[in-house]
Protein backbone atom coordinates (compact mmCIF):
# COMPACT_ATOMS: atom_id res chain seq x y z
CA UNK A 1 -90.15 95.38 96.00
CA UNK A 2 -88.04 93.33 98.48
CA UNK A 3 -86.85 90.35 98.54
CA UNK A 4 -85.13 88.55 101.69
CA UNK A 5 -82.81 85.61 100.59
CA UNK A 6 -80.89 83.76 103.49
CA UNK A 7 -77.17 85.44 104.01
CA UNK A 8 -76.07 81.40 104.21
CA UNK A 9 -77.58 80.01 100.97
CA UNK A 10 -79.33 82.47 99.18
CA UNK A 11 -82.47 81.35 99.09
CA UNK A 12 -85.62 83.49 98.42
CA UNK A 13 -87.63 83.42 101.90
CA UNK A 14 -89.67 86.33 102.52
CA UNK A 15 -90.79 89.46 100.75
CA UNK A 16 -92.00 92.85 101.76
CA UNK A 17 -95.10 92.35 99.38
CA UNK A 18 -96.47 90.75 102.31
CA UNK A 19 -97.35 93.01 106.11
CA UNK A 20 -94.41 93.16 107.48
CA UNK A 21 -94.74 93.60 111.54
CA UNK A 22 -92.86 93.66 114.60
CA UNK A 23 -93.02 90.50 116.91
CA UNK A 24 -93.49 91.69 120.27
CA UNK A 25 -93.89 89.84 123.46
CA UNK A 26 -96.71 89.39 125.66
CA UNK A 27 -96.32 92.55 127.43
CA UNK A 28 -96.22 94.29 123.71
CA UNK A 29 -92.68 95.13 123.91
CA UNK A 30 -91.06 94.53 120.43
CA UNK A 31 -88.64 91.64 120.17
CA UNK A 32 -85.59 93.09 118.94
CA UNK A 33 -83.72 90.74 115.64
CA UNK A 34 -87.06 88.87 114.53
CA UNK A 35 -89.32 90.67 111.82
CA UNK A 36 -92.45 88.38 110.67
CA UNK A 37 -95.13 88.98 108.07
CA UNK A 38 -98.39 87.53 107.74
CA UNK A 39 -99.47 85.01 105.50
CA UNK A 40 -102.92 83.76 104.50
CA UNK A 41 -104.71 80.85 102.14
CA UNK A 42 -104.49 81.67 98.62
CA UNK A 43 -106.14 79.68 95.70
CA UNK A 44 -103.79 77.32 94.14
CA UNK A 45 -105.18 77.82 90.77
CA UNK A 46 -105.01 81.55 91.02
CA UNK A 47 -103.17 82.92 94.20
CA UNK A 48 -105.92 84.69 94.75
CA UNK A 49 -107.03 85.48 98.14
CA UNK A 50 -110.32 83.32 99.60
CA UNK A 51 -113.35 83.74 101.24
CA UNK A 52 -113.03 81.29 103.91
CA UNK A 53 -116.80 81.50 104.31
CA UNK A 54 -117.33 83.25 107.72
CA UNK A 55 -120.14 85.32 106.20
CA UNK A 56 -120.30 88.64 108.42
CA UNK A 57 -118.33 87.45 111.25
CA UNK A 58 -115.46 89.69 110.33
CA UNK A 59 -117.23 93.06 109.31
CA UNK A 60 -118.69 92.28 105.98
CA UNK A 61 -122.60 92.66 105.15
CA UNK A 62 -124.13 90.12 103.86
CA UNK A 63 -125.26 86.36 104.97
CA UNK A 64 -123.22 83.34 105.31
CA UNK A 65 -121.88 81.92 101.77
CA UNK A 66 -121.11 79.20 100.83
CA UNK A 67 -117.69 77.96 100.43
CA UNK A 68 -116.25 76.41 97.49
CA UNK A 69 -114.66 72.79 98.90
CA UNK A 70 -113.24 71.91 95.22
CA UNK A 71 -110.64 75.30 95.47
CA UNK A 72 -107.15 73.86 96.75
CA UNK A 73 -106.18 76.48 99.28
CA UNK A 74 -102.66 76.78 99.76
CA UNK A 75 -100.24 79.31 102.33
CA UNK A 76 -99.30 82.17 100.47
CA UNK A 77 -95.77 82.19 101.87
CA UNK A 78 -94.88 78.46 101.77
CA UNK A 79 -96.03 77.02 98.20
CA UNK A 80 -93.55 76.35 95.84
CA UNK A 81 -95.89 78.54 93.41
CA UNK A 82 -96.80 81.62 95.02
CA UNK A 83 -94.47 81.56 98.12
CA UNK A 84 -91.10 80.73 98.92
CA UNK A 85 -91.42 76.77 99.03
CA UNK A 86 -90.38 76.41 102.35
CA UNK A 87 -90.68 72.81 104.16
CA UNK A 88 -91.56 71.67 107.58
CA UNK A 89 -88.81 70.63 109.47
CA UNK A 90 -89.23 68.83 112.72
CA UNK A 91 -87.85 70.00 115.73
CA UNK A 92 -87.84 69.44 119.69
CA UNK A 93 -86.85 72.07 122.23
CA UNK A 94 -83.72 71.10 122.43
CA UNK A 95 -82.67 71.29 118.99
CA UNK A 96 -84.66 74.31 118.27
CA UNK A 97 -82.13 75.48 121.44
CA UNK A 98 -78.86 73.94 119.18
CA UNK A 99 -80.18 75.12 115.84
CA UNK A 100 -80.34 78.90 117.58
CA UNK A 101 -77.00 78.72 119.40
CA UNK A 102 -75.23 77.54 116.56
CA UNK A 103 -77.07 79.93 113.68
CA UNK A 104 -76.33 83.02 115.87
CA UNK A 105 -72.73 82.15 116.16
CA UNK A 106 -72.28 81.07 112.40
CA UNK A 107 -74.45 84.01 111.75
CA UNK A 108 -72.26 86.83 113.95
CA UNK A 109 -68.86 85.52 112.71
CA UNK A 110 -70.76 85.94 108.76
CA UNK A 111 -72.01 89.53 109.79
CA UNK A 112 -68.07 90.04 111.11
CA UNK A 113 -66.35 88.83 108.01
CA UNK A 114 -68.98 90.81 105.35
CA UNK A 115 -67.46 94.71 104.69
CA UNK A 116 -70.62 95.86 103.66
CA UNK A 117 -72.00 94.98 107.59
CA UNK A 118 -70.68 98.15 110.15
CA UNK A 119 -69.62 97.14 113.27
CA UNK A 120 -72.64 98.93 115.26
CA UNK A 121 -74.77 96.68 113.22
CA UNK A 122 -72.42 92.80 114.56
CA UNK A 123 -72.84 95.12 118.04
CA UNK A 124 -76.39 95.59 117.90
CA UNK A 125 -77.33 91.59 116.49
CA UNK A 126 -75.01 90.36 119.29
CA UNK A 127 -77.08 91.96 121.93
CA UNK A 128 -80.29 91.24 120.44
CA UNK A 129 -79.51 87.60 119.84
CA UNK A 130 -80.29 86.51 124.20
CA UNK A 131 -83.33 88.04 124.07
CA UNK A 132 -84.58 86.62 120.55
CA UNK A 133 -83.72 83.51 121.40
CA UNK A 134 -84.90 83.57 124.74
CA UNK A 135 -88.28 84.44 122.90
CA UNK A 136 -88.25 82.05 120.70
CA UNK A 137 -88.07 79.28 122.98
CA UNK A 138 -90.37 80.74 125.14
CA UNK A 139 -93.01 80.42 122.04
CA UNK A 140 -91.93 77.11 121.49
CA UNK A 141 -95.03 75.08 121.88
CA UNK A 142 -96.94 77.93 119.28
CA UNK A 143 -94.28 77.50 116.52
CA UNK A 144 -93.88 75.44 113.39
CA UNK A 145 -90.81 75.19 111.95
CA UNK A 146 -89.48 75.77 108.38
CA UNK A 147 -86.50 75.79 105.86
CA UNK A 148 -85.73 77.41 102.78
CA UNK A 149 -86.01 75.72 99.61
CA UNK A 150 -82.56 74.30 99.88
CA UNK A 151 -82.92 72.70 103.06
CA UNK A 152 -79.51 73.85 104.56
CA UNK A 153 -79.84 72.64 108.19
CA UNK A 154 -76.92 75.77 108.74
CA UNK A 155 -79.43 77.92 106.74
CA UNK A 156 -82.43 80.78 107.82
CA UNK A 157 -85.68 79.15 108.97
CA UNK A 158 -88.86 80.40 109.34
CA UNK A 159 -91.24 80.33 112.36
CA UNK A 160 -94.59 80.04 111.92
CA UNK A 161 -96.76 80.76 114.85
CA UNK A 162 -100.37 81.02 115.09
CA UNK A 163 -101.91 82.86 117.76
CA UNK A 164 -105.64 83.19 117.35
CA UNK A 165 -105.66 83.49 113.56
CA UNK A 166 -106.14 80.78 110.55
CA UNK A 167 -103.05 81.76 108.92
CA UNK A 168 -99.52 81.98 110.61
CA UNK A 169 -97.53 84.86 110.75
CA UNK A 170 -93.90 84.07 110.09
CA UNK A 171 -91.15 85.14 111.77
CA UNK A 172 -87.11 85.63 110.60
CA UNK A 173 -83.88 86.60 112.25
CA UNK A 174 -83.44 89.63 110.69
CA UNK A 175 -79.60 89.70 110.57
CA UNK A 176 -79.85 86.05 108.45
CA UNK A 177 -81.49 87.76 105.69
CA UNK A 178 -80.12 89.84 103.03
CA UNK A 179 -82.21 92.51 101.43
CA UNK A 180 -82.03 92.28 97.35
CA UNK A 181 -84.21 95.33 95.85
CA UNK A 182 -86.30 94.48 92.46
């Protein structure tokens, strides 16, 4: 297994035990620097994963059941328990626009300074940076925002977005994590 801890603080915030996917745009072109994974409600007693009581509306045989309102349901990637305990953090456009200017910067002259990051790699972040962040803005309205369990404001955040599904997906800037293998 995986695990992605911020290059600024080294905080746990994402592991490939969850489906890791591209982000693409709306034309379905992928969005180069951001990887996300999807998340989904777990039981907070067991992390198990839970019917959310759709009955066959997603495939499944059978008739409606009923759901269980006394299970806590919590996000698989954000509880403190079974995720990564990240925490909302508030943000407007225009700090979301300051938080990514100055991240990419700190975050380029890191990647510089670090011998075990080639130069092709600094190359390829600074010319993916524009068009993540142009994304990312773009999506603004769709995304929540989140920090790592330190709450570095100079530190990786997550961002959650939507789209037509329950759970978010959530995305990273793939040159703010490091990869530790366990």
């Amino acid at each position: 297994m995986i695990i992605y801890k911020c290059r600024f603080t080294g905080d746990e915030v994402c592991s490939d035990a969850f489906k890791l996917l591209p982000v693409t745009d709306e034309n379905g072109d992928e969005v180069p620097g951001l990887m996300q994974v999807e998340s989904a409600k777990v039981n907070k007693n067991s992390g198990a994963n839970v019917d959310i009581g759709c009955g066959g509306a997603f495939g499944e045989s059978g008739g409606e059941e009923a759901v269980d309102e006394t299970v806590e349901l919590v996000n698989n990637i954000v509880d403190e328990t079974f995720g990564f305990n990240l925490t909302t953090c508030p943000m407007g456009k225009k700090d979301l626009k300051e938080y990514l200017g100055d991240y990419c910067k700190n975050l380029r002259t890191k990647l510089k300074d670090d011998p075990n990051v080639p130069g092709p790699d600094v190359k390829a972040f600074t010319q993916a940076a524009p068009k993540f962040c142009k994304y990312l803005l773009s999506q603004y309205s769709e995304l929540d925002f989140f920090t790592s369990v330190s709450m570095d404001p100079d530190g990786a955040m997550a961002f959650a977005i939507y789209g037509e599904k329950v759970d978010p997906n959530f995305m990273y800037i793939k040159a703010g994590l490091l990869e530790e293998k366990c």
